[in-house]
Protein backbone atom coordinates (compact mmCIF):
# COMPACT_ATOMS: atom_id res chain seq x y z
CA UNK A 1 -0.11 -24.89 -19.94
CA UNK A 2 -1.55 -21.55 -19.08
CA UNK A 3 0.76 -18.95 -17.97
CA UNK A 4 -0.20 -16.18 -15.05
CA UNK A 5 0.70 -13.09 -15.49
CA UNK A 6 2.30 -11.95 -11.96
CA UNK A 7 1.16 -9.13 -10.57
CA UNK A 8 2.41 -5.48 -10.19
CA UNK A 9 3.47 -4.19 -6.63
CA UNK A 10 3.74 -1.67 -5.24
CA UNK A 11 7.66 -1.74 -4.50
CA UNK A 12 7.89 1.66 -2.41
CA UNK A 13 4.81 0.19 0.02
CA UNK A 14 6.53 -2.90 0.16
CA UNK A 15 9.97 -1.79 1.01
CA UNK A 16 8.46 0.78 3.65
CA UNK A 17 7.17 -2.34 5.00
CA UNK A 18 10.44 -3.75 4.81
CA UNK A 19 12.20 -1.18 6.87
CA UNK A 20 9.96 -1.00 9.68
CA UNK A 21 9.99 -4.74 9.56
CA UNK A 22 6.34 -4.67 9.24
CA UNK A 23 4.38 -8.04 7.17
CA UNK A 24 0.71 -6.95 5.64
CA UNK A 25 -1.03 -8.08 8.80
CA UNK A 26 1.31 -6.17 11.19
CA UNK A 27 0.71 -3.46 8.90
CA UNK A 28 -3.23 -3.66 8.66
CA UNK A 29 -3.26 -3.50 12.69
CA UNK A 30 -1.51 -0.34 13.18
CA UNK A 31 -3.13 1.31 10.41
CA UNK A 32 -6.45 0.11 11.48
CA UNK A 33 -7.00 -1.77 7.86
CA UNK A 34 -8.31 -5.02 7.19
CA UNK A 35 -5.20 -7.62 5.53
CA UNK A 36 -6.97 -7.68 2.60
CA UNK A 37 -7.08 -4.24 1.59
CA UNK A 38 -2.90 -3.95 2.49
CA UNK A 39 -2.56 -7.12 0.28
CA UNK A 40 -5.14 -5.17 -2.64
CA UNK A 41 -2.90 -1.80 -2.04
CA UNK A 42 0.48 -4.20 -2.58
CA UNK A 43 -0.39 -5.45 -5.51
CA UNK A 44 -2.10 -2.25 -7.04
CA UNK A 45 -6.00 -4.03 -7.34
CA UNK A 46 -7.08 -1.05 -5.65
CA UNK A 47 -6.24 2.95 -5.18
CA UNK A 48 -6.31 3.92 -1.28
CA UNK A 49 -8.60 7.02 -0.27
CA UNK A 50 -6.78 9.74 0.81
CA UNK A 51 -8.06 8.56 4.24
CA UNK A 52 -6.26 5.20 3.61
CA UNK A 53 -3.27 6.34 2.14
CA UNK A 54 -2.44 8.86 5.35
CA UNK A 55 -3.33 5.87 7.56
CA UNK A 56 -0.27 4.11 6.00
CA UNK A 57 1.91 6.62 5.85
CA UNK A 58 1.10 7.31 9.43
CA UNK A 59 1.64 3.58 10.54
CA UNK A 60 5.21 3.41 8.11
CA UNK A 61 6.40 6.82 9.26
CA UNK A 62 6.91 8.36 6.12
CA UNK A 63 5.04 10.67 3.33
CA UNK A 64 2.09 9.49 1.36
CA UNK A 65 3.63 10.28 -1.92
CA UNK A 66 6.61 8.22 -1.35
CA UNK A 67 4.38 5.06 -0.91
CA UNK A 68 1.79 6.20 -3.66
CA UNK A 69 3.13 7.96 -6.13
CA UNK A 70 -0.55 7.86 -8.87
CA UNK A 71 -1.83 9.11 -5.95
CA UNK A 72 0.27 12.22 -5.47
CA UNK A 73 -0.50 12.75 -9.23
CA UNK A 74 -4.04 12.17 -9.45
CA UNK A 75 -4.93 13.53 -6.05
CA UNK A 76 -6.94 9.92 -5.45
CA UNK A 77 -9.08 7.67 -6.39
CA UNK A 78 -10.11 6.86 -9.93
């Protein structure tokens, strides 16, 4: 039997979400995203641009670095 390995998420994005009541697609509108890249940013396939990453934070009403905190560090993209 072959065993998946779950993956990560990002657990600040997800309980932003969470208090603004807010699922991936609701999210995706008011940021102006596609589903698929909220659902690639929850479970950390991808980085957001900084362009993405203030569209969220925008939409969740709160700072980027709370919701991305390698991306406070790094200042980005890899």
């Amino acid at each position: 039997m072959e065993t998946r390995k779950s993956p990560r998420r990002n657990t600040a994005l997800l309980a932003a979400m969470g208090r603004r009541d807010l699922s991936q697609v609701a999210l995706a509108a008011v940021a102006g995203l596609s589903q698929r890249t909220v659902n690639q940013l929850v479970v950390q396939r991808i980085r957001p641009t900084q362009a993405t990453a203030k569209a969220i934070a925008k939409a969740l009403g709160c700072p980027v670095a709370t919701l991305f905190t390698d991306f406070a560090n790094r200042g980005g993209r890899r």
